[in-house]
C-alpha atoms as a PDB file:
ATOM      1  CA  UNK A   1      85.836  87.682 107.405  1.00  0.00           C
ATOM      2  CA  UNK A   2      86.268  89.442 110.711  1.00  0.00           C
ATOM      3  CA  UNK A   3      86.332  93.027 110.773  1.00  0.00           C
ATOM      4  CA  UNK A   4      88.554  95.278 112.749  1.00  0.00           C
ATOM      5  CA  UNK A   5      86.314  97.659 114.810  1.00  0.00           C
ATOM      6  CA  UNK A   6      83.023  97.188 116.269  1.00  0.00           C
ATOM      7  CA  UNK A   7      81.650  99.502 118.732  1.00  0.00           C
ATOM      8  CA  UNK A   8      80.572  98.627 122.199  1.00  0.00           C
ATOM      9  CA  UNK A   9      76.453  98.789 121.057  1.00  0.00           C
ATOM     10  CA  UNK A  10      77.721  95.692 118.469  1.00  0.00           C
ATOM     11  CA  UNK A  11      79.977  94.272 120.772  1.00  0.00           C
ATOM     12  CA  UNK A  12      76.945  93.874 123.234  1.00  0.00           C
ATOM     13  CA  UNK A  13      74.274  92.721 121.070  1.00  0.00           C
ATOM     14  CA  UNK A  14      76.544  89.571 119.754  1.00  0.00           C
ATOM     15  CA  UNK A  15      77.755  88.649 123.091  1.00  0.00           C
ATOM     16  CA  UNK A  16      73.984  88.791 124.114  1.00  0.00           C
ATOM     17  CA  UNK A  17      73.437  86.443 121.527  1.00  0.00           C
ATOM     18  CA  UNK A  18      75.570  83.850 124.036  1.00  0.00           C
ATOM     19  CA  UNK A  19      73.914  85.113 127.119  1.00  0.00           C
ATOM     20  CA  UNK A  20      70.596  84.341 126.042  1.00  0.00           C
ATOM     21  CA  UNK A  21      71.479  80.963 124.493  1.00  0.00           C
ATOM     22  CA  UNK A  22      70.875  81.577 121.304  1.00  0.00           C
ATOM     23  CA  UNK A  23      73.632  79.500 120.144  1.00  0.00           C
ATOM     24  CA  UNK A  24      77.639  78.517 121.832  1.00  0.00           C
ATOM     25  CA  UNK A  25      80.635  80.988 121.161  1.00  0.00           C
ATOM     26  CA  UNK A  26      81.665  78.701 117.921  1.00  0.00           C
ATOM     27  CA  UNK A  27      78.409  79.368 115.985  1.00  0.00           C
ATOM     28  CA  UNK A  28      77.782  83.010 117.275  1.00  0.00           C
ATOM     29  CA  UNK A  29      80.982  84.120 116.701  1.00  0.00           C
ATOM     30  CA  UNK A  30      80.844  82.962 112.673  1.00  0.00           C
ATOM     31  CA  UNK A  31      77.774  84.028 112.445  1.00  0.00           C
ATOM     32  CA  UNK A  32      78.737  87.487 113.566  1.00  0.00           C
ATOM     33  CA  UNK A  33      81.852  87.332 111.857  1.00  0.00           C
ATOM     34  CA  UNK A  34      83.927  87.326 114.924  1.00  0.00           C
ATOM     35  CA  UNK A  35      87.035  85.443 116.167  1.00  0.00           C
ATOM     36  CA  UNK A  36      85.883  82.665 118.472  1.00  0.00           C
ATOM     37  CA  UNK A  37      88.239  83.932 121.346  1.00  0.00           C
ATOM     38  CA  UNK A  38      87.431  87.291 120.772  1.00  0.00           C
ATOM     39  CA  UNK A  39      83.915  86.749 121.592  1.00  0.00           C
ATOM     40  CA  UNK A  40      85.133  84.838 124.748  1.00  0.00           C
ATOM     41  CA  UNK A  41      86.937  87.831 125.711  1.00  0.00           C
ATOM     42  CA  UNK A  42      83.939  90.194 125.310  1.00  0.00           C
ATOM     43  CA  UNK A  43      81.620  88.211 127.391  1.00  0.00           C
ATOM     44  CA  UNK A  44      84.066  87.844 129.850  1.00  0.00           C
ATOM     45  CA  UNK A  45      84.606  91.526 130.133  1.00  0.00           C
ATOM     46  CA  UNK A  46      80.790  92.230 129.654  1.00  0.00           C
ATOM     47  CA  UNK A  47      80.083  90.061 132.684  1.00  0.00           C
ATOM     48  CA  UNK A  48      82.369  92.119 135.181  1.00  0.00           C
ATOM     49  CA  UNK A  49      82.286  95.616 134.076  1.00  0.00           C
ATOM     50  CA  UNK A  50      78.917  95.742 131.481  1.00  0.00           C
ATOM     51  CA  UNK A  51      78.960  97.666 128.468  1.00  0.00           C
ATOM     52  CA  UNK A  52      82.150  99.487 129.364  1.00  0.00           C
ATOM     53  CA  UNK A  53      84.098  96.616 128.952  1.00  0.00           C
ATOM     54  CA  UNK A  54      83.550  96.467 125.789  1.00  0.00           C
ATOM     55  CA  UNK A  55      84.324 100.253 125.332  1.00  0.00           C
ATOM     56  CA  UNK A  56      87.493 101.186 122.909  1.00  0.00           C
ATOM     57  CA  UNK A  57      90.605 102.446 124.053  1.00  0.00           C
ATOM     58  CA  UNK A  58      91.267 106.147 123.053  1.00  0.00           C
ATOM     59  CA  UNK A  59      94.431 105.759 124.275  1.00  0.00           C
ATOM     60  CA  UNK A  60      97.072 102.759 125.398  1.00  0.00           C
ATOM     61  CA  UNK A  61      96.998 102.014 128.965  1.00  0.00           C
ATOM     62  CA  UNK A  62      99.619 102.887 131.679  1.00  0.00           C
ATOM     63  CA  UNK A  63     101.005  99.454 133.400  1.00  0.00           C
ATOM     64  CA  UNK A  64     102.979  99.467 136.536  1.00  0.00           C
ATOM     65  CA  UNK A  65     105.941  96.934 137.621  1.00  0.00           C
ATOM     66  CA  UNK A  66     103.417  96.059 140.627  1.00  0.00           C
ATOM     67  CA  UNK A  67     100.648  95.437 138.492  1.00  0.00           C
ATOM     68  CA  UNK A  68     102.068  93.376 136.080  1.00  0.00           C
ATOM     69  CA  UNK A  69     103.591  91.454 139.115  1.00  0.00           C
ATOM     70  CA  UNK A  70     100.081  91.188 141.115  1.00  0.00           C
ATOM     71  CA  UNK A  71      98.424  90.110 137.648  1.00  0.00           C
ATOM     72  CA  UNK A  72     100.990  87.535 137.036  1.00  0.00           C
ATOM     73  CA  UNK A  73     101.004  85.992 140.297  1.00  0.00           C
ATOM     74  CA  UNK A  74      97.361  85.781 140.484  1.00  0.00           C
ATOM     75  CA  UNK A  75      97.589  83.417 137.321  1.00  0.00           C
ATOM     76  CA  UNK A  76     100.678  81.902 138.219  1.00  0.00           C
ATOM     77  CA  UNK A  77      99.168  80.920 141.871  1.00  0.00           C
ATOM     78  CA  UNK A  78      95.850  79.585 140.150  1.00  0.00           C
ATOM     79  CA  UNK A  79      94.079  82.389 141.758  1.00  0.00           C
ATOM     80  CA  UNK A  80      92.684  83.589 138.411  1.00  0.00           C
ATOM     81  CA  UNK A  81      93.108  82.291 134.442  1.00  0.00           C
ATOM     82  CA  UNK A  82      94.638  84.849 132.043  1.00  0.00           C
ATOM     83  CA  UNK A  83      91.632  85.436 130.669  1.00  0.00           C
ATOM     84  CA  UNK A  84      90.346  86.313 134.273  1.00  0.00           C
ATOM     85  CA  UNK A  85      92.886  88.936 134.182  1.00  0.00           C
ATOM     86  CA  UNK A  86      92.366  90.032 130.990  1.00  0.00           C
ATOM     87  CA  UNK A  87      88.681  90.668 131.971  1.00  0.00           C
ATOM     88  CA  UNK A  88      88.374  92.050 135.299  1.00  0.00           C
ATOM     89  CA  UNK A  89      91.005  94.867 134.274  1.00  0.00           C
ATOM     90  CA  UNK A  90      90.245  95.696 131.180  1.00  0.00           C
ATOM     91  CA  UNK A  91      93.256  94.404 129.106  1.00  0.00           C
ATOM     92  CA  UNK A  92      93.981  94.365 126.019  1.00  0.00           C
ATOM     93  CA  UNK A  93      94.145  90.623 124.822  1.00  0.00           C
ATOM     94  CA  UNK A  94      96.006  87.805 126.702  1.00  0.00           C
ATOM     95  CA  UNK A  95      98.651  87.553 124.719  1.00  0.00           C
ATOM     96  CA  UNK A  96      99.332  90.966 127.133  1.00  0.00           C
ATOM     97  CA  UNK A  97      99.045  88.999 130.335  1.00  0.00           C
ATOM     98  CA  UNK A  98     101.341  85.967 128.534  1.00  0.00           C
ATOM     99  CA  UNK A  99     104.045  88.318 127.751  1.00  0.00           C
ATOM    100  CA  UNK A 100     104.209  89.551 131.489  1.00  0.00           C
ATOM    101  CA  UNK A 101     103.962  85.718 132.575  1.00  0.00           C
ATOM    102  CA  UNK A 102     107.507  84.861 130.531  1.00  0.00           C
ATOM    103  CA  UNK A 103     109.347  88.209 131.280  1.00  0.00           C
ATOM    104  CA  UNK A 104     108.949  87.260 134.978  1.00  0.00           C
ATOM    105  CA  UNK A 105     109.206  83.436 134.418  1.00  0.00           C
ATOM    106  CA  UNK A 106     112.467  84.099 132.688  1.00  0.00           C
ATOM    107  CA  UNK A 107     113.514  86.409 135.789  1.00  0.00           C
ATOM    108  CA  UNK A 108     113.523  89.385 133.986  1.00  0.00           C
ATOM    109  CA  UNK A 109     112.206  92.503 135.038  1.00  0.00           C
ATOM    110  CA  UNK A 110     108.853  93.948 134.935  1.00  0.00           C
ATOM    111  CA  UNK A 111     108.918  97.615 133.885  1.00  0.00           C
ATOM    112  CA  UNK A 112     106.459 100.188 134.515  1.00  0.00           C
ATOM    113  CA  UNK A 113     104.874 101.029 130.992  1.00  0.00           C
ATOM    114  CA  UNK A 114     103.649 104.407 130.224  1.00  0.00           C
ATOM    115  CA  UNK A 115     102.852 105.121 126.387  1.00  0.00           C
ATOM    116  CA  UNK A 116     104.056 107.867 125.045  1.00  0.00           C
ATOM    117  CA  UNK A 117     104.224 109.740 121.691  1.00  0.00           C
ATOM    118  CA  UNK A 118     107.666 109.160 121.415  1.00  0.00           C
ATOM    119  CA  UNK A 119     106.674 105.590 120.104  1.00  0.00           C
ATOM    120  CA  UNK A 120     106.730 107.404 116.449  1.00  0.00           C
ATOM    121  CA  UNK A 121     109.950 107.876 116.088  1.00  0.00           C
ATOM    122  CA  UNK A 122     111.668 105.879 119.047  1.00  0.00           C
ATOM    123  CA  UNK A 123     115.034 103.711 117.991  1.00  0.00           C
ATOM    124  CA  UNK A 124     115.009 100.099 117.913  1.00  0.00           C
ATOM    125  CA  UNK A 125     113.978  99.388 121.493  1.00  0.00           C
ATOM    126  CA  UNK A 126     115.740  95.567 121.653  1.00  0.00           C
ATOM    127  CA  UNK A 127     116.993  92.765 119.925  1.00  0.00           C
ATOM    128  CA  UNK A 128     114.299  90.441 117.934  1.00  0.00           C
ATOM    129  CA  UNK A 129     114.385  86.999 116.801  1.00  0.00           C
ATOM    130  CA  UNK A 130     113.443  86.258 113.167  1.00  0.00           C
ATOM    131  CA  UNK A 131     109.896  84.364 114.644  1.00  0.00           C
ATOM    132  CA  UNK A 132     109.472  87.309 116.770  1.00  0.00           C
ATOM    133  CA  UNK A 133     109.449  89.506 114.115  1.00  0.00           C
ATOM    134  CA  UNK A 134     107.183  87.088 112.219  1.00  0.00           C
ATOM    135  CA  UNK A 135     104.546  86.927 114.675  1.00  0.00           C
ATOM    136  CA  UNK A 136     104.706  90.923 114.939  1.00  0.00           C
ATOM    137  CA  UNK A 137     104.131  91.631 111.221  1.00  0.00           C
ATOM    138  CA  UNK A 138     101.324  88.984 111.606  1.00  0.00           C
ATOM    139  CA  UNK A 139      99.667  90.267 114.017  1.00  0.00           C
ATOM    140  CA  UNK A 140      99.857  93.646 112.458  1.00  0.00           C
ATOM    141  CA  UNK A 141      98.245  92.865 109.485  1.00  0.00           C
ATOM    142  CA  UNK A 142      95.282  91.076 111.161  1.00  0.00           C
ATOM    143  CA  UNK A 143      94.766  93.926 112.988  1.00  0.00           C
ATOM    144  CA  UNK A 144      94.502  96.938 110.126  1.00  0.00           C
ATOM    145  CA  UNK A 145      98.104  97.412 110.150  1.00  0.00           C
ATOM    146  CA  UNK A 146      97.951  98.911 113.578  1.00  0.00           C
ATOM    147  CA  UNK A 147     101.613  99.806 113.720  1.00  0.00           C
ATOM    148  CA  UNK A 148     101.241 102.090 117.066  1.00  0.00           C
ATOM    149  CA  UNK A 149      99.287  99.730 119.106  1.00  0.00           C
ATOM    150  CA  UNK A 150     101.234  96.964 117.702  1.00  0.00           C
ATOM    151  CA  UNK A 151     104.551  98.594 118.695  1.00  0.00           C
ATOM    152  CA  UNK A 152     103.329  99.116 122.287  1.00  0.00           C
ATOM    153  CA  UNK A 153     101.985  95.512 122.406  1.00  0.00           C
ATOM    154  CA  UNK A 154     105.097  94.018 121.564  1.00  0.00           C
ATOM    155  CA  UNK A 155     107.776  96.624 123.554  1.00  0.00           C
ATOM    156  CA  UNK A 156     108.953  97.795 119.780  1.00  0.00           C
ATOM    157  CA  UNK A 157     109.229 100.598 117.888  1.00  0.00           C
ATOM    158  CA  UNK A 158     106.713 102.544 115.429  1.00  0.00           C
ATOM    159  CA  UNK A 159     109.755 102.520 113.082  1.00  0.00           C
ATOM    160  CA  UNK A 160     110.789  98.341 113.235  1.00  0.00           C
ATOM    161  CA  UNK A 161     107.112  97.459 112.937  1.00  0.00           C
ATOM    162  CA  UNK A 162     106.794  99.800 109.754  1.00  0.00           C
ATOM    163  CA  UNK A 163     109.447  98.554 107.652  1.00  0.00           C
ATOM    164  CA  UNK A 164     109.074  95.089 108.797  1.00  0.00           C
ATOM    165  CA  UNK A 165     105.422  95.084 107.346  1.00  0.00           C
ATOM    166  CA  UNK A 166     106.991  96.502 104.546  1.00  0.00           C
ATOM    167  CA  UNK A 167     110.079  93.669 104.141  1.00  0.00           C
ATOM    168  CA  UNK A 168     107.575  91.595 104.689  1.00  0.00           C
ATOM    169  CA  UNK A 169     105.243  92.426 101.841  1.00  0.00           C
ATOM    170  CA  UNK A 170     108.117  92.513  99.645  1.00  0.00           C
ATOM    171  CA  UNK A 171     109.912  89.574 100.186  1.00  0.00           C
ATOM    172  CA  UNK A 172     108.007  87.140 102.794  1.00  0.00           C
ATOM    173  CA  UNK A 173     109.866  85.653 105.552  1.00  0.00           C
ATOM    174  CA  UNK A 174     113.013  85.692 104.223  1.00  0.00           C
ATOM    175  CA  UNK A 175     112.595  89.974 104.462  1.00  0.00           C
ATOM    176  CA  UNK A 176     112.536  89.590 108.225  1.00  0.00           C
ATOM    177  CA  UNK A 177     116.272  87.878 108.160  1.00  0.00           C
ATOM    178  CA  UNK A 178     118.408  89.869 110.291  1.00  0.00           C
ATOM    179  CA  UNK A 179     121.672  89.786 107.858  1.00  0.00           C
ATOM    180  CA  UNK A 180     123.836  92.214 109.554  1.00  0.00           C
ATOM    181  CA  UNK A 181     127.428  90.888 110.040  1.00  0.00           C
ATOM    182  CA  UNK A 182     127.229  89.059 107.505  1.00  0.00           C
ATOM    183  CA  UNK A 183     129.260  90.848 104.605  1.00  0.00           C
ATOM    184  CA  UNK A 184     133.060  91.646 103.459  1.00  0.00           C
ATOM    185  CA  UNK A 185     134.215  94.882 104.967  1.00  0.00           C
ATOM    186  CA  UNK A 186     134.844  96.868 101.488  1.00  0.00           C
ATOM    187  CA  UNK A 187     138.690  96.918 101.572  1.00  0.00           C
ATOM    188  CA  UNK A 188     138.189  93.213 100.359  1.00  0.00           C
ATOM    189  CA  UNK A 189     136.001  93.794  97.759  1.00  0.00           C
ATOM    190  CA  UNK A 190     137.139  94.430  94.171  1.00  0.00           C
ATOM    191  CA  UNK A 191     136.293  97.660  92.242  1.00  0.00           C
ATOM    192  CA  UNK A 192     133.326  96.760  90.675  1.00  0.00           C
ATOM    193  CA  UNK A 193     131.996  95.014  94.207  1.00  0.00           C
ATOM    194  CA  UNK A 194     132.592  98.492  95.693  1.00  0.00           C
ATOM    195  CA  UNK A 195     130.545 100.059  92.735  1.00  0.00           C
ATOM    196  CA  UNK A 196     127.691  97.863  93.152  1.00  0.00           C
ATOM    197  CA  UNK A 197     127.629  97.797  97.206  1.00  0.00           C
ATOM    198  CA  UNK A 198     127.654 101.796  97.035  1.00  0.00           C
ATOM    199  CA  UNK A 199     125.176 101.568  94.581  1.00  0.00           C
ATOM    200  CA  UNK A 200     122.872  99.728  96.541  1.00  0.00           C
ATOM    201  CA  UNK A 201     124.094 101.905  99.113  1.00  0.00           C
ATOM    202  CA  UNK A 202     122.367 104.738  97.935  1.00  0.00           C
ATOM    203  CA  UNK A 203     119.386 103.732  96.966  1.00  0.00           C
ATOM    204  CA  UNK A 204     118.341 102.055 100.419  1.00  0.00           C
ATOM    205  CA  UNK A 205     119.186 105.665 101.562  1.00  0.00           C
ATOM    206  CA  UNK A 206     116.419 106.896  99.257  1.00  0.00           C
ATOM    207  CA  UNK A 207     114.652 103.932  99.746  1.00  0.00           C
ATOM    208  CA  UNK A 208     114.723 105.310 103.772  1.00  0.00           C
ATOM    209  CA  UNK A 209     114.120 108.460 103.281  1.00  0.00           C
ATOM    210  CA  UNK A 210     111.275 107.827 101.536  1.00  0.00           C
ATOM    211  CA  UNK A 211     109.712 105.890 103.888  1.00  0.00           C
ATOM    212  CA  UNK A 212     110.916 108.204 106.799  1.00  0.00           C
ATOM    213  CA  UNK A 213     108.974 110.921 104.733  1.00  0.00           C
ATOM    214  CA  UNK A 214     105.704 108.981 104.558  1.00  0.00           C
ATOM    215  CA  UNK A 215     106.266 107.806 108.806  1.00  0.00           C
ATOM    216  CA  UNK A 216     106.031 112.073 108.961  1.00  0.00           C
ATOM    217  CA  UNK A 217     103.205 112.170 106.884  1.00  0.00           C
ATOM    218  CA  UNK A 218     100.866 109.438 108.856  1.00  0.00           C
ATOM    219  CA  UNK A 219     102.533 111.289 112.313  1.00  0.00           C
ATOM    220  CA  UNK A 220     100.956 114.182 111.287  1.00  0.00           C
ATOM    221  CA  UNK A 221      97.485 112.322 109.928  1.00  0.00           C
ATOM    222  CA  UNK A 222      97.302 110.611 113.276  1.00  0.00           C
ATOM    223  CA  UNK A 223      98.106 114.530 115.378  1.00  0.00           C
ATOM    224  CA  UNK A 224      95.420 115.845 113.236  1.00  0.00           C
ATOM    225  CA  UNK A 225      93.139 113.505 113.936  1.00  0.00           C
END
């Protein structure tokens, strides 16, 4: 099973494993417990920036609009591959410089991203599709229920990726349904409907604050820290 963190000593001594032939990404990575394109990734960095590519992030990095652009059209152009990218700036994953490629693709705008603490408590920053949300909950769990980092990865909030991991726990997929809209207004319900909806009413306002109170508590774990 792969593990979560490694430090840059470990990262270096597997992906020197592959450098001195001692077997091809597929075998090294298992045998080192690693995800095969994660180990591409490392070498990749290793071989333009050394051992401080494969140093951790103590914070998220600041993006501008022009860098996502001149990344983007470096890959687009055939200049460079994604993972190119990826390595020779120090980003994240791919799945980073894939995002980028469809916002512009799409002709949307690439905006300047500078993380901030704010992601804690932010609102709802946009809209989601049910398979987004799907793939966001995923990827949170494989990565140690990283809800900051995966926030920032996928332009959410701290909040949405939360209780989606939580929906999700509870009830699967069919948590992540997005079912506003979708009931009576209460002047057509009967009396006993009304009881029942304001019954349920209340508790998912405990059932929120709750959950708000524990968000507080890991804010302040994380400040401390």
């Amino acid at each position: 099973m792969s593990r979560s963190k490694y430090s840059a000593e470990e990262k270096e001594k597997i992906v020197q494993e592959y450098l001195e032939g001692k077997g091809g990404y597929e075998i090294i990575a298992r045998r080192n417990g690693v995800g095969y394109s994660t180990l591409k990734t490392w070498t990749r960095k290793y071989k333009e920036q050394g051992i401080m590519g494969l140093e951790g992030r103590t914070k998220n990095a600041t993006y501008t609009k022009q860098f996502k652009r001149a990344c983007v059209e470096k890959v687009l152009q055939g200049e460079e591959s994604a993972e190119d990218v990826v390595a020779k700036y120090n980003i994240s994953d791919r799945s980073v410089v894939r995002r980028w490629i469809k916002v512009y693709n799409a002709n949307m705008e690439l905006k300047d991203y500078e993380p901030k603490r704010e992601v804690y408590m932010a609102e709802a920053k946009r809209k989601t599709t049910k398979e987004e949300r799907i793939e966001i909950v995923k990827y949170c769990i494989e990565h140690d229920c990283d809800y900051k980092n995966t926030a920032a990865k996928y332009d959410v909030s701290y909040s949405q990726v939360y209780a989606w991991v939580r929906s999700y726990k509870a009830n699967g997929e069919e948590g992540l349904e997005d079912r506003r809209g979708r009931r009576k207004p209460d002047e057509e319900l009967d009396e006993l409907e009304r009881l029942r909806r304001e019954n349920l009413r209340l508790k998912r306002q405990l059932k929120e604050q709750e959950m708000l109170n524990e968000l507080l508590k890991k804010v302040k774990e994380l400040e401390r820290g």
